[in-house]
N, C-alpha and C. Protein backbone atom coordinates (compact mmCIF):
# COMPACT_ATOMS: atom_id res chain seq x y z
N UNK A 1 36.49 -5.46 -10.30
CA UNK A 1 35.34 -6.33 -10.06
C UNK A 1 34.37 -5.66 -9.08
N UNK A 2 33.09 -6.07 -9.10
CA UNK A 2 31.86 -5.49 -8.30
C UNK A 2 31.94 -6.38 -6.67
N UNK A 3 31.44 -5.50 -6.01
CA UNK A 3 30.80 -6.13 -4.39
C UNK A 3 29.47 -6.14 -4.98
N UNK A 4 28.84 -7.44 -4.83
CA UNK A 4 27.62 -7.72 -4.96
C UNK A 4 27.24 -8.25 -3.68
N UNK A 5 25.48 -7.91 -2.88
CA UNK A 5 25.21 -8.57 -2.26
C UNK A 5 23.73 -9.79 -2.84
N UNK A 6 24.02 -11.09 -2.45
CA UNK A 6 23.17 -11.80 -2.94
C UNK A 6 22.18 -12.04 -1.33
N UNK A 7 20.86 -11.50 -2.05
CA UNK A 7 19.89 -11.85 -0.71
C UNK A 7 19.36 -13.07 -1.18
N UNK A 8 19.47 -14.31 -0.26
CA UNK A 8 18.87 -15.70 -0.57
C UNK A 8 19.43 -16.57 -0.92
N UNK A 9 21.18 -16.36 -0.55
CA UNK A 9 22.30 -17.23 -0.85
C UNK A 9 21.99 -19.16 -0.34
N UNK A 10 21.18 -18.91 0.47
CA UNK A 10 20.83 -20.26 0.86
C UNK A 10 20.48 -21.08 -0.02
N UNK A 11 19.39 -20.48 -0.77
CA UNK A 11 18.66 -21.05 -1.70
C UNK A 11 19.19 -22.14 -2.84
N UNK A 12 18.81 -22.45 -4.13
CA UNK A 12 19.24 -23.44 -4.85
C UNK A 12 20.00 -22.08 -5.72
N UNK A 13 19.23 -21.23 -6.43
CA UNK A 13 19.03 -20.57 -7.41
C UNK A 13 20.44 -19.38 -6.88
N UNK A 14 19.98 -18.82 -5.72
CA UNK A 14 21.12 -17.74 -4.81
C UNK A 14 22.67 -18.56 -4.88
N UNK A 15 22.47 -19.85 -4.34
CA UNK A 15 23.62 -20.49 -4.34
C UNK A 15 24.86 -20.51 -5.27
N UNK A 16 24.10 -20.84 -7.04
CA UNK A 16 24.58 -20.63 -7.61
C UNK A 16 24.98 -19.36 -8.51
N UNK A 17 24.18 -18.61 -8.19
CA UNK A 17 24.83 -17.20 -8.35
C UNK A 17 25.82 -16.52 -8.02
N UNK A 18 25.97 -16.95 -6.57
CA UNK A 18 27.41 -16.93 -6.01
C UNK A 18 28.27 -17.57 -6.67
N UNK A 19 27.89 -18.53 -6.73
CA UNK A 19 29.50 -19.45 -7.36
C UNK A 19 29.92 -18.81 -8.27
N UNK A 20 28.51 -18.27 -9.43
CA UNK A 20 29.06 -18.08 -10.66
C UNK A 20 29.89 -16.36 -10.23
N UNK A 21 29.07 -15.66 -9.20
CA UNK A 21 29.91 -14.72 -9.03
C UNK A 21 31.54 -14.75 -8.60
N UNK A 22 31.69 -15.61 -7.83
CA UNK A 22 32.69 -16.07 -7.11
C UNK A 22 34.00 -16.22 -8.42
N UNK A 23 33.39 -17.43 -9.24
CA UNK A 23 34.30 -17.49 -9.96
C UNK A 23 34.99 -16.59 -10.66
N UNK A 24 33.71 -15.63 -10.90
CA UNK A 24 34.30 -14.37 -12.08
C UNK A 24 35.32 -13.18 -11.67
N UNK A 25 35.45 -13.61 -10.14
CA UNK A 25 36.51 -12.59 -9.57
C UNK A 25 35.96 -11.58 -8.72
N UNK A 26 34.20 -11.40 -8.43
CA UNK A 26 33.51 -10.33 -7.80
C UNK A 26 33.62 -10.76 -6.31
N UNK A 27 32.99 -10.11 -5.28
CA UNK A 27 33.17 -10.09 -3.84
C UNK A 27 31.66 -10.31 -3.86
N UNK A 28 31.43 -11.06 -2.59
CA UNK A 28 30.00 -11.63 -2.50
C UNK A 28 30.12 -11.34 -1.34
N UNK A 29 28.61 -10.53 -0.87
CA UNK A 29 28.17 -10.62 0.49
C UNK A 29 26.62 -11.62 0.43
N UNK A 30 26.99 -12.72 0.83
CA UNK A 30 25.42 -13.49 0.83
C UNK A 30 24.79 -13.64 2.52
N UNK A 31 23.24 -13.06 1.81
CA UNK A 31 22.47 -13.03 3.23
C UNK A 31 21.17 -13.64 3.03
N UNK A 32 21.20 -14.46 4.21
CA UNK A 32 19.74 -15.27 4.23
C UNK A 32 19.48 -15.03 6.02
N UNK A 33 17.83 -15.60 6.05
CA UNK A 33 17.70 -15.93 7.83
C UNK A 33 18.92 -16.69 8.02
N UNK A 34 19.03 -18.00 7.32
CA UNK A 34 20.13 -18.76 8.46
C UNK A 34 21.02 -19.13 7.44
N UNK A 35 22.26 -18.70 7.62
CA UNK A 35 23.55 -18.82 6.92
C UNK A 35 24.22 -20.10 7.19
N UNK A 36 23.85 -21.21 8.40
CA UNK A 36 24.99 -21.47 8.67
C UNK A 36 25.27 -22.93 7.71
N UNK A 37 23.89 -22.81 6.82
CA UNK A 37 24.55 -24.27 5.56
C UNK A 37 25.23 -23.56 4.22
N UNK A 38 25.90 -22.45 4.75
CA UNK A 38 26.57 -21.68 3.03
C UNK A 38 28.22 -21.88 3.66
N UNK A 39 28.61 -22.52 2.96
CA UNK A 39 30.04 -23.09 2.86
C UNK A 39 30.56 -21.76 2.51
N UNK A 40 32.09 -21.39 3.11
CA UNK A 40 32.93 -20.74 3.38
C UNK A 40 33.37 -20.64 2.27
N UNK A 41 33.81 -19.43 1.54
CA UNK A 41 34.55 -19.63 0.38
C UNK A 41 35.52 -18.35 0.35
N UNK A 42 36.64 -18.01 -0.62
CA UNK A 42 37.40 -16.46 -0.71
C UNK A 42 36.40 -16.04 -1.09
N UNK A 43 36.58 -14.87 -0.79
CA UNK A 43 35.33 -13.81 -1.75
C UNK A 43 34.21 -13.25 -1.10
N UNK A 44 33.73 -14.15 0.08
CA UNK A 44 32.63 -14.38 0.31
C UNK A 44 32.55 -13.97 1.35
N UNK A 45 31.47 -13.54 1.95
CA UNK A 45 31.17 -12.79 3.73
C UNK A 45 29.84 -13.13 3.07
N UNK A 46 29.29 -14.02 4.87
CA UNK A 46 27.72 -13.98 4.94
C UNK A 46 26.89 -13.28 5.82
N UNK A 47 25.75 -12.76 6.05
CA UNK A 47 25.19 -11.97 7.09
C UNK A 47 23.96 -12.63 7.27
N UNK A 48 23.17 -12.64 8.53
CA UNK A 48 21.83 -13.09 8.57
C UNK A 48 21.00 -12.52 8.73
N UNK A 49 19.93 -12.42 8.12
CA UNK A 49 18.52 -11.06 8.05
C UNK A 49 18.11 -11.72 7.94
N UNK A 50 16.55 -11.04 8.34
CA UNK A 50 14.95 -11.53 7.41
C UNK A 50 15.77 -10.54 6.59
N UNK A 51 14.81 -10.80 5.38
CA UNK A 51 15.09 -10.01 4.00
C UNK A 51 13.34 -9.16 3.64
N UNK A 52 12.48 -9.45 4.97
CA UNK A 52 11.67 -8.79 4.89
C UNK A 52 11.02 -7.60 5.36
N UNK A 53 12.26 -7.49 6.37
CA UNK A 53 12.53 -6.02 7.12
C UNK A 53 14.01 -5.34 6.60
N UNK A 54 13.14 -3.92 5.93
CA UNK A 54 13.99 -3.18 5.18
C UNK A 54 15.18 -2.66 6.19
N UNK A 55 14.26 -2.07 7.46
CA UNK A 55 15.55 -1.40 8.28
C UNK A 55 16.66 -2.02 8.61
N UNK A 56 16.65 -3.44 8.61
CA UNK A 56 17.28 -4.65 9.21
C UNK A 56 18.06 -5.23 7.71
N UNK A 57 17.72 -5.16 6.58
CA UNK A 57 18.46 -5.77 5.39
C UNK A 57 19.00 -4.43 5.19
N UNK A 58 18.79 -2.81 4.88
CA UNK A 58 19.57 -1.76 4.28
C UNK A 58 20.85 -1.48 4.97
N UNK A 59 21.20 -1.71 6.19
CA UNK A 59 22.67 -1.43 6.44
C UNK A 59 23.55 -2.38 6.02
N UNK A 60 23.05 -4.09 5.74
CA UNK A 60 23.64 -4.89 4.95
C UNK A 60 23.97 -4.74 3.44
N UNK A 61 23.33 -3.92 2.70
CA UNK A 61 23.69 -3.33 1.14
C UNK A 61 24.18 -2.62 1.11
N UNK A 62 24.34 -1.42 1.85
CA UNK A 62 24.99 -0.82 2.22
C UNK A 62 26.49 -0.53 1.16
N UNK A 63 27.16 0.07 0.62
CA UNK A 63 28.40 0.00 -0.08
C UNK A 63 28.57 -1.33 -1.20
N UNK A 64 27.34 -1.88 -1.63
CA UNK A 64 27.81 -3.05 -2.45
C UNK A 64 26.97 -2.39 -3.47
N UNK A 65 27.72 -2.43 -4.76
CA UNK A 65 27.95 -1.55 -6.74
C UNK A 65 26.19 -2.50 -6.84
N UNK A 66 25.58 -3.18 -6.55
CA UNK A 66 24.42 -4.05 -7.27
C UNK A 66 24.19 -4.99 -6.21
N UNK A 67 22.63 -5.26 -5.97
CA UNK A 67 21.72 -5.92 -5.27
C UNK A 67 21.09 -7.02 -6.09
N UNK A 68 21.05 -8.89 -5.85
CA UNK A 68 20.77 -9.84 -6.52
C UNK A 68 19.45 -10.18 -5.34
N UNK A 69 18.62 -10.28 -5.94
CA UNK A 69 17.80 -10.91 -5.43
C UNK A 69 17.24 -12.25 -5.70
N UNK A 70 17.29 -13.25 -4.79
CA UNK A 70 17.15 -14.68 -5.15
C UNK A 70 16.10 -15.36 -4.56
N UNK A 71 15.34 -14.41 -3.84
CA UNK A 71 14.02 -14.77 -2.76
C UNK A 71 12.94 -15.55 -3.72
N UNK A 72 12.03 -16.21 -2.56
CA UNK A 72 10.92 -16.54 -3.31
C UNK A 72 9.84 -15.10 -3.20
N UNK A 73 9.04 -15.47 -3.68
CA UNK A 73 7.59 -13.96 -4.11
C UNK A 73 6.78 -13.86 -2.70
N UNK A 74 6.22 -15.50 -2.76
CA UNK A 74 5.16 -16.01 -1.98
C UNK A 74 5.91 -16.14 -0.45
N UNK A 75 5.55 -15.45 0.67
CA UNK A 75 6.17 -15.80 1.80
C UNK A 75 8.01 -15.21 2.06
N UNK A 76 8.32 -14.61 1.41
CA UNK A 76 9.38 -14.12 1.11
C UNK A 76 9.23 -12.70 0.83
N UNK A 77 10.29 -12.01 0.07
CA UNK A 77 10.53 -10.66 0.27
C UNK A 77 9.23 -9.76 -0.82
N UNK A 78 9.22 -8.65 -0.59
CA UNK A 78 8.23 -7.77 -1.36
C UNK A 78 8.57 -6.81 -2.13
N UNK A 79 8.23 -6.55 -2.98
CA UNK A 79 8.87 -5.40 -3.89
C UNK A 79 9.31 -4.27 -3.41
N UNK A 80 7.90 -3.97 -2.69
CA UNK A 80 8.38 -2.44 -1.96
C UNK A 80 9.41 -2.76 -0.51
N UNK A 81 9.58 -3.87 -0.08
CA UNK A 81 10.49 -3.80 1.27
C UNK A 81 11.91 -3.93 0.24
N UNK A 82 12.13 -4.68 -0.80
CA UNK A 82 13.71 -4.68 -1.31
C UNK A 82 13.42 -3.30 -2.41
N UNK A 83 12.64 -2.40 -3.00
CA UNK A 83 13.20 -1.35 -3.13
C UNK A 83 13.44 -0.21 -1.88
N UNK A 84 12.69 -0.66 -0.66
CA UNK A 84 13.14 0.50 0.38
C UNK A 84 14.13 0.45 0.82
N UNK A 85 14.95 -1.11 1.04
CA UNK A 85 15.85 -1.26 1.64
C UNK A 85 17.17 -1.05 0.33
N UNK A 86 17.23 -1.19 -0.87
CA UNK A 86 18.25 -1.16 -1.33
C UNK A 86 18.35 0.52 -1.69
N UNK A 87 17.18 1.67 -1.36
CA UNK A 87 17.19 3.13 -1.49
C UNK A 87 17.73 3.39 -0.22
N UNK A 88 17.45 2.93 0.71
CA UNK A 88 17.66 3.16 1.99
C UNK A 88 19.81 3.06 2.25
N UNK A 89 20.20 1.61 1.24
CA UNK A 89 21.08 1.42 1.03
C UNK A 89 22.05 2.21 0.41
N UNK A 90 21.30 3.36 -0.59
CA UNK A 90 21.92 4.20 -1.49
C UNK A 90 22.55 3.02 -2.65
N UNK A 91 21.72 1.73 -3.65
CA UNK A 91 22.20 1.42 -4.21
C UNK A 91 21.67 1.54 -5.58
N UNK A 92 22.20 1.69 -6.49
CA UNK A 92 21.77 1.92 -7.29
C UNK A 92 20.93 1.01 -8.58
N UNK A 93 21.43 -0.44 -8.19
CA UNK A 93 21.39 -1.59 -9.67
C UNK A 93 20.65 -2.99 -8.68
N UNK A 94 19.62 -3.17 -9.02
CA UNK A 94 19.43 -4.76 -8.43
C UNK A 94 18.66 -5.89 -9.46
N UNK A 95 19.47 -6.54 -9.29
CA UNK A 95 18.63 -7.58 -10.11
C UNK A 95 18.03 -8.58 -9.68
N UNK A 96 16.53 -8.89 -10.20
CA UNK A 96 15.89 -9.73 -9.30
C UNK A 96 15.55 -11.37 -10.23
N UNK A 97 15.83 -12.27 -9.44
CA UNK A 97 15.49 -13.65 -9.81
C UNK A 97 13.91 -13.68 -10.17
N UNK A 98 13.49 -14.12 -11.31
CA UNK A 98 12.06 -13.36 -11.27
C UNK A 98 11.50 -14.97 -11.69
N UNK A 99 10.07 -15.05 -11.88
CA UNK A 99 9.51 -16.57 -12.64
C UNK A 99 8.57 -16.78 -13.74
N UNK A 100 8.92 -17.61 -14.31
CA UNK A 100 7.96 -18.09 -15.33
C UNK A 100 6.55 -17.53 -15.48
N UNK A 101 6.27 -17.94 -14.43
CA UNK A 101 4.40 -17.63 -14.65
C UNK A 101 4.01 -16.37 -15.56
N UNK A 102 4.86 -14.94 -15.64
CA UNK A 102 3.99 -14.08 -15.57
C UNK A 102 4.42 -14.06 -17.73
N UNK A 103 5.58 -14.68 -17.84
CA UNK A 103 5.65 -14.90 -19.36
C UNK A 103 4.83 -15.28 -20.29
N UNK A 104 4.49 -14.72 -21.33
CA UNK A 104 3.34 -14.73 -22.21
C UNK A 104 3.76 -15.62 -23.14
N UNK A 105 2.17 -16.60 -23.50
CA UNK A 105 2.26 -17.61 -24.07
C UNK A 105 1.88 -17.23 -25.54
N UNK A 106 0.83 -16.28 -25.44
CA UNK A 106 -0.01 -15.70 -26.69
C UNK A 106 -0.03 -14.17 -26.47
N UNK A 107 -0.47 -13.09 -27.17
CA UNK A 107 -0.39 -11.91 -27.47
C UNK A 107 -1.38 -11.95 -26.27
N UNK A 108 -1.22 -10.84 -24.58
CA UNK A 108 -1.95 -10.92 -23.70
C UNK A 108 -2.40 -12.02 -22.96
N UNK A 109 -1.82 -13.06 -23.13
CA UNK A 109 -2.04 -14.57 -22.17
C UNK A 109 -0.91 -15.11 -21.26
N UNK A 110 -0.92 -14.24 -20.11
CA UNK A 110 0.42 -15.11 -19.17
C UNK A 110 0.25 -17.03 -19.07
N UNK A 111 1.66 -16.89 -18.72
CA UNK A 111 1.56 -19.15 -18.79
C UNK A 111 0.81 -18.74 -17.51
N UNK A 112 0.89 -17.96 -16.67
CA UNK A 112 -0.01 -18.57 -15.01
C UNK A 112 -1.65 -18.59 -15.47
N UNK A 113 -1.77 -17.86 -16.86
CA UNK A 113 -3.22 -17.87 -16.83
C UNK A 113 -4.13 -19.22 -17.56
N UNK A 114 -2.80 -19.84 -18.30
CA UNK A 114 -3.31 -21.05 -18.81
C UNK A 114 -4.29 -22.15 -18.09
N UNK A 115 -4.91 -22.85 -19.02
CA UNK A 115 -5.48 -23.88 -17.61
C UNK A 115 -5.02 -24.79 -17.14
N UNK A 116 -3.83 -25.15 -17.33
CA UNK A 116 -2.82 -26.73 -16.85
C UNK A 116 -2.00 -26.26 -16.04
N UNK A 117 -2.19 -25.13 -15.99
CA UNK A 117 -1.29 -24.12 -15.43
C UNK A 117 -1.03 -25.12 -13.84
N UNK A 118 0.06 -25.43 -13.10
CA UNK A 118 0.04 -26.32 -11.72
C UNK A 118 -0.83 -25.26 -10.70
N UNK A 119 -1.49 -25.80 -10.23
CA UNK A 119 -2.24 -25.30 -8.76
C UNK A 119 -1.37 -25.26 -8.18
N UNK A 120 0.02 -25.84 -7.61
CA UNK A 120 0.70 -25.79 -6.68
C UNK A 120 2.04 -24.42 -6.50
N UNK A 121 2.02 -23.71 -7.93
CA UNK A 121 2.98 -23.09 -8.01
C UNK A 121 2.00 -21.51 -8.38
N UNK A 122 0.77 -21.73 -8.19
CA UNK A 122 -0.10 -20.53 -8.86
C UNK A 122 0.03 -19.61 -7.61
N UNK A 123 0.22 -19.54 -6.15
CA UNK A 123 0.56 -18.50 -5.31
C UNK A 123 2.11 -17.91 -5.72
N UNK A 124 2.73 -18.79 -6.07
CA UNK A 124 4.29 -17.95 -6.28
C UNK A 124 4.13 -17.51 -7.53
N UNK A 125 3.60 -17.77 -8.83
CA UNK A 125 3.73 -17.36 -9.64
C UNK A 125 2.67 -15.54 -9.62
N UNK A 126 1.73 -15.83 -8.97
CA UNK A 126 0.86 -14.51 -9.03
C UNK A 126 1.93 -13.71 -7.98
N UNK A 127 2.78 -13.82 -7.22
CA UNK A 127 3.32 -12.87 -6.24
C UNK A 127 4.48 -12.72 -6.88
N UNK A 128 5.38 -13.39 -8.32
CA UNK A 128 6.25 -12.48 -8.95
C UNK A 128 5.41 -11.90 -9.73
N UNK A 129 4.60 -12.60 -10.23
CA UNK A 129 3.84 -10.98 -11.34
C UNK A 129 3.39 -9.94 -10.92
N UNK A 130 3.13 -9.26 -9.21
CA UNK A 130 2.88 -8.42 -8.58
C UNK A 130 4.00 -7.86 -8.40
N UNK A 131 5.41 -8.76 -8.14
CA UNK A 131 6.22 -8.05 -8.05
C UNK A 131 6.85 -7.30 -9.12
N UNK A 132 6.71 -7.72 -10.42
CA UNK A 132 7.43 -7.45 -11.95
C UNK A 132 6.16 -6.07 -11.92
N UNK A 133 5.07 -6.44 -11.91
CA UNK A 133 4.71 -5.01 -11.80
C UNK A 133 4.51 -4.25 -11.03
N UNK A 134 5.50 -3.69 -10.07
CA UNK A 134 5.49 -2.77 -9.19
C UNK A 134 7.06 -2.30 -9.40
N UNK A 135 8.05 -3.25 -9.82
CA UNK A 135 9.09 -2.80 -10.46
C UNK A 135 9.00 -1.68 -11.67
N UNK A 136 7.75 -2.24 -12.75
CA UNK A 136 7.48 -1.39 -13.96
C UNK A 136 7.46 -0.25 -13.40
N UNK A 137 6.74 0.17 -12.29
CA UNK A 137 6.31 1.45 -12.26
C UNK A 137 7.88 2.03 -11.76
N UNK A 138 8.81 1.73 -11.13
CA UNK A 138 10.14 1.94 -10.26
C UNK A 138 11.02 3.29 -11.27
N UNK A 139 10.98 4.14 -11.19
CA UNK A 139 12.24 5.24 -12.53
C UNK A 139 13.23 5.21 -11.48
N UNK A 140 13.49 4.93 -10.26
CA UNK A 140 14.72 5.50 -9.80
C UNK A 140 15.88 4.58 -9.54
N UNK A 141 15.50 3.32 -9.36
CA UNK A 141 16.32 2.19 -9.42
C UNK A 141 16.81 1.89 -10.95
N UNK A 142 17.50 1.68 -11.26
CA UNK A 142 18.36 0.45 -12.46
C UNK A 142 18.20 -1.05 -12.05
N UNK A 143 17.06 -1.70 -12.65
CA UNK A 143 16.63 -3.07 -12.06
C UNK A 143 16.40 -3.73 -13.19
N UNK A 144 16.12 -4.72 -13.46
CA UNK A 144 16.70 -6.01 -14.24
C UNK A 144 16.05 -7.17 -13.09
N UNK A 145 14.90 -7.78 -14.45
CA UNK A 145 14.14 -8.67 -13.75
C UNK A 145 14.41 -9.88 -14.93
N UNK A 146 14.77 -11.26 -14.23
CA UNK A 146 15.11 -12.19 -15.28
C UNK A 146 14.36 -13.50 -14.91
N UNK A 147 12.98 -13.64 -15.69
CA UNK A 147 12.05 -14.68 -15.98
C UNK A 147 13.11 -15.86 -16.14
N UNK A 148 13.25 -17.49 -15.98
CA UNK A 148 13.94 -18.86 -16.21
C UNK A 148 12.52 -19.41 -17.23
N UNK A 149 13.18 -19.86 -18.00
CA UNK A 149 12.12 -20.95 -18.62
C UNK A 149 11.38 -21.83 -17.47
N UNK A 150 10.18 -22.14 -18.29
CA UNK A 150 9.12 -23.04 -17.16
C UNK A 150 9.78 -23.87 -16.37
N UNK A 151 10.51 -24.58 -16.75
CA UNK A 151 11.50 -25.38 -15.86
C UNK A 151 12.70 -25.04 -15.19
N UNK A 152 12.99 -24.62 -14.70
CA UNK A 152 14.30 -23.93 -13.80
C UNK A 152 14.71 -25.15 -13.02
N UNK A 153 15.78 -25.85 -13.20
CA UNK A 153 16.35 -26.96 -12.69
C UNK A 153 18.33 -27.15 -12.31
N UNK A 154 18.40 -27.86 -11.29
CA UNK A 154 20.30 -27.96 -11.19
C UNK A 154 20.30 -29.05 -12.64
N UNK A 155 21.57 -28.80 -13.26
CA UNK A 155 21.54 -29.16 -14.69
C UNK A 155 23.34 -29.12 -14.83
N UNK A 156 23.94 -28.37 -16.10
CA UNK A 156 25.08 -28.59 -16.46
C UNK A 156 24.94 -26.59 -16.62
N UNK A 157 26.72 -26.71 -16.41
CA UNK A 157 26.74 -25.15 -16.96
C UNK A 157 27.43 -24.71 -18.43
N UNK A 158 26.47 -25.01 -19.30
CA UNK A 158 27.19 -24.93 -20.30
C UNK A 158 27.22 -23.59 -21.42
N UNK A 159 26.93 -22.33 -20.89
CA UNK A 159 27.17 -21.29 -20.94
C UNK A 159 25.98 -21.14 -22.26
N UNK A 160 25.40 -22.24 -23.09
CA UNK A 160 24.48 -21.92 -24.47
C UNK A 160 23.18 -22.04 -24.67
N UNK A 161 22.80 -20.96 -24.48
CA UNK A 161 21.42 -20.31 -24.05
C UNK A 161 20.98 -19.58 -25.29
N UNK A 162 19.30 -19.17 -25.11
CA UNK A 162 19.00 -18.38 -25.96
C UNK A 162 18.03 -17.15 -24.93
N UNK A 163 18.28 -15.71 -25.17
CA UNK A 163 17.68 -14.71 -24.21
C UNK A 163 16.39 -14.53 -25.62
N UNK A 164 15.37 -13.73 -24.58
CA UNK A 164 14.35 -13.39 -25.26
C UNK A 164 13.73 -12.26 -24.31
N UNK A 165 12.30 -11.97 -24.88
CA UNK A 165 11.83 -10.53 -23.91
C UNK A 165 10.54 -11.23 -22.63
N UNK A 166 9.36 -10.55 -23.26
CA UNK A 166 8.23 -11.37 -22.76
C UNK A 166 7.66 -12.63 -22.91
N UNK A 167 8.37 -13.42 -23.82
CA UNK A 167 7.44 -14.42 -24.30
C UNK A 167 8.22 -15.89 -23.70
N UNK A 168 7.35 -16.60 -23.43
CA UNK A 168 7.79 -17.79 -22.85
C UNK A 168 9.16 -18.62 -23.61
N UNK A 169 10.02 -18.98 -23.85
CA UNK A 169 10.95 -19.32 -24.58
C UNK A 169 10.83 -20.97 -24.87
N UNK A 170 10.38 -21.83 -25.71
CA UNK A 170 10.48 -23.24 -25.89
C UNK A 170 11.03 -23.96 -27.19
N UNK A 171 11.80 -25.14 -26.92
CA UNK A 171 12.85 -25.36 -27.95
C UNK A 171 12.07 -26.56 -28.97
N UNK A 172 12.63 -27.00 -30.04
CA UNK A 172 12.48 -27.50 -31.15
C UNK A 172 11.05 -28.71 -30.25
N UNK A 173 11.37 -29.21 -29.47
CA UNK A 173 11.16 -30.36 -28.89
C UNK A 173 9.93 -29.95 -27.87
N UNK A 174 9.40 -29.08 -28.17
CA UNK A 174 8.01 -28.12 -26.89
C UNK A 174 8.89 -28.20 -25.92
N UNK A 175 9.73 -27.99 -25.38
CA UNK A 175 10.27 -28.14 -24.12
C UNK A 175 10.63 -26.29 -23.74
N UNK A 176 10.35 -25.79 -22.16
CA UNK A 176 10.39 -24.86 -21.82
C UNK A 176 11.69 -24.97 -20.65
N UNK A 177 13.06 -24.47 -21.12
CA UNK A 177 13.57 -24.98 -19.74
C UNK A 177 15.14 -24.19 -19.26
N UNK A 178 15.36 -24.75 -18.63
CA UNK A 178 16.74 -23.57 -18.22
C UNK A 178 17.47 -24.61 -17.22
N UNK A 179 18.53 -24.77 -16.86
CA UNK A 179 19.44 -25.05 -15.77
C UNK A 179 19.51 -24.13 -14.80
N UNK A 180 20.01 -24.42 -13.77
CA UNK A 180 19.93 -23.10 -12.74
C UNK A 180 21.66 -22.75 -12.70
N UNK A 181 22.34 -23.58 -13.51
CA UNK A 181 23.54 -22.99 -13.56
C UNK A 181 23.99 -22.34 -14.98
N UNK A 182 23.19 -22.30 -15.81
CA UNK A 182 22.86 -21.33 -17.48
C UNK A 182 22.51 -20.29 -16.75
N UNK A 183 21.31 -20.30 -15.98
CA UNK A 183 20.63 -18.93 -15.27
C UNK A 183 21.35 -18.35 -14.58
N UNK A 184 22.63 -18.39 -14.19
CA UNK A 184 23.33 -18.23 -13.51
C UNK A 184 24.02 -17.56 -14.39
N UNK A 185 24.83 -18.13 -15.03
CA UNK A 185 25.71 -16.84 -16.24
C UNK A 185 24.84 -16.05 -16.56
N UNK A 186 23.55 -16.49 -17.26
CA UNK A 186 22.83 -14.79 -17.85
C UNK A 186 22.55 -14.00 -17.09
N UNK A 187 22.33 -13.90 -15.30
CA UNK A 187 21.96 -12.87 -14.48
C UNK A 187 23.92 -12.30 -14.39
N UNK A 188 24.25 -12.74 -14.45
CA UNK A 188 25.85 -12.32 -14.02
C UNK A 188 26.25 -11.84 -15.28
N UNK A 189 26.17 -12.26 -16.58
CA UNK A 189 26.41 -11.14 -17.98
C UNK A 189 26.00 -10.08 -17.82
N UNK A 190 24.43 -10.17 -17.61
CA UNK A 190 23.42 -8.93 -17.29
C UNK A 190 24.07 -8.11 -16.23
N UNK A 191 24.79 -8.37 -15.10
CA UNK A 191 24.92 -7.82 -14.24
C UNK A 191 27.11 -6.60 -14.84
N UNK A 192 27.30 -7.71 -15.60
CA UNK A 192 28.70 -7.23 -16.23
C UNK A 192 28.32 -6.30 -17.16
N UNK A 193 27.59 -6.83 -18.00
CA UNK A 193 27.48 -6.28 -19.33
C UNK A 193 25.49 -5.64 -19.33
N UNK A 194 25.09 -4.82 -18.84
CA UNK A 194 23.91 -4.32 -18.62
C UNK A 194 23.07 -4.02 -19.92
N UNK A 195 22.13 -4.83 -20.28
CA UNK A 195 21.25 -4.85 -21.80
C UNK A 195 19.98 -4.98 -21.47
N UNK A 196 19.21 -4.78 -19.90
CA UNK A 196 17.69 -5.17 -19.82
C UNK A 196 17.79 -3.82 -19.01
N UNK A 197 18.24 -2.93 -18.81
CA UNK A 197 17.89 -1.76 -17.82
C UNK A 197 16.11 -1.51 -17.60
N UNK A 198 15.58 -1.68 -16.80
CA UNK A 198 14.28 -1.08 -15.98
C UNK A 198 13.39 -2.27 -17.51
N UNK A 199 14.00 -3.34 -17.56
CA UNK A 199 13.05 -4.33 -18.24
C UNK A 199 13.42 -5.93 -17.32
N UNK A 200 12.02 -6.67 -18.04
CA UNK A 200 12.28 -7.76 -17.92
C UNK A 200 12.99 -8.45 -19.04
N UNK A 201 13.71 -10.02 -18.82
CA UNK A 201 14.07 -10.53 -20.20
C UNK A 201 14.15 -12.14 -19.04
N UNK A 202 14.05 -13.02 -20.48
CA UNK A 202 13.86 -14.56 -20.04
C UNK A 202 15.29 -15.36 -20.70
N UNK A 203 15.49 -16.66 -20.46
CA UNK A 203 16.51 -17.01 -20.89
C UNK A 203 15.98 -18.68 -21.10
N UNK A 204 16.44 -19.50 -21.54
CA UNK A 204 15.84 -20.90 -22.33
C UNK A 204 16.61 -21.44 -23.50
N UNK A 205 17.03 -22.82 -23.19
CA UNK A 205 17.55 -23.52 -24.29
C UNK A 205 16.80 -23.36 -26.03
């Protein structure tokens, strides 16, 4: 099994990544500013960083097989501080929690560019699409960026999903959507079984 470190274990999305790592038998190092609402588990060691100072997060990656990133875009970590710090780390594989917005609705039309598009989510959504492209340009990392359907929600884990590439994913019913514990197995397959190397890919009922 892998040492993974999850940066943003606090979070909703980090949280359950762990678990799902947890369960599968891997070693989790989860690091956020403040650790002290992440429940104790086997497996598990927590550390506390900003995750926005590289010198200060790279001795924490340090020896762990793959880097999860679970941060938000906006106000949170930056492309170039988590590729300095996980080079700095000597690691080789990270995969980043990535979002909706920058997924294409039409041939050249991201959903952030739509016009219903929420005002309230249009700073986070433009700061993962800055980040997805600054990854593009990345040859030296092995990274894996994974878009959630428009809706990313706590839900059921019922392992039956459908993956796709760029394009927004929506089911019989217009509905755009994901559980955050579905999203959870497909970053952790991806992370077992490696099929998006130096791409993005989305996941949706």
């Amino acid at each position: 099994m892998s040492k993974v470190a999850v940066i943003g274990i606090s979070g909703r999305v980090g949280s359950r990544i762990a678990a799902e790592l947890l369960r599968r038998g891997h070693s989790v190092t989860g690091i956020a500013r403040n650790v002290s609402t992440v429940p104790a588990r086997p497996g598990l060691s927590v550390q506390a960083a900003d995750a926005s100072r590289p010198g200060a997060l790279a001795p924490m990656l340090r020896g762990h097989d793959a880097v999860i990133s679970a941060m938000r875009f906006a106000g949170g970590i930056t492309a170039p501080a988590l590729i300095s710090a996980v080079k700095h780390a000597d690691v080789k594989r990270v995969l980043v929690v990535g979002g909706a917005g920058s997924l294409l609705i039409a041939p050249g039309v991201a959903l952030i560019d739509s016009p219903d598009f929420p005002a309230a989510y249009k700073a986070e959504a433009s700061a993962g699409r800055f980040f997805l492209d600054a990854l593009r340009t990345e040859t030296d990392l092995d990274w894996t960026f994974l878009s959630p359907s428009a809706v990313l929600e706590p839900g059921e884990r019922t392992g039956k999903f459908r993956m796709g590439g760029d394009d927004l994913l929506v089911d019989v019913q217009g509905r755009s959507h994901i559980s955050m514990e579905d999203y959870a197995i497909a970053l952790v397959d991806e992370l077992e079984t490696p099929r998006h190397g130096r791409r993005r890919f989305t996941v949706g009922y």
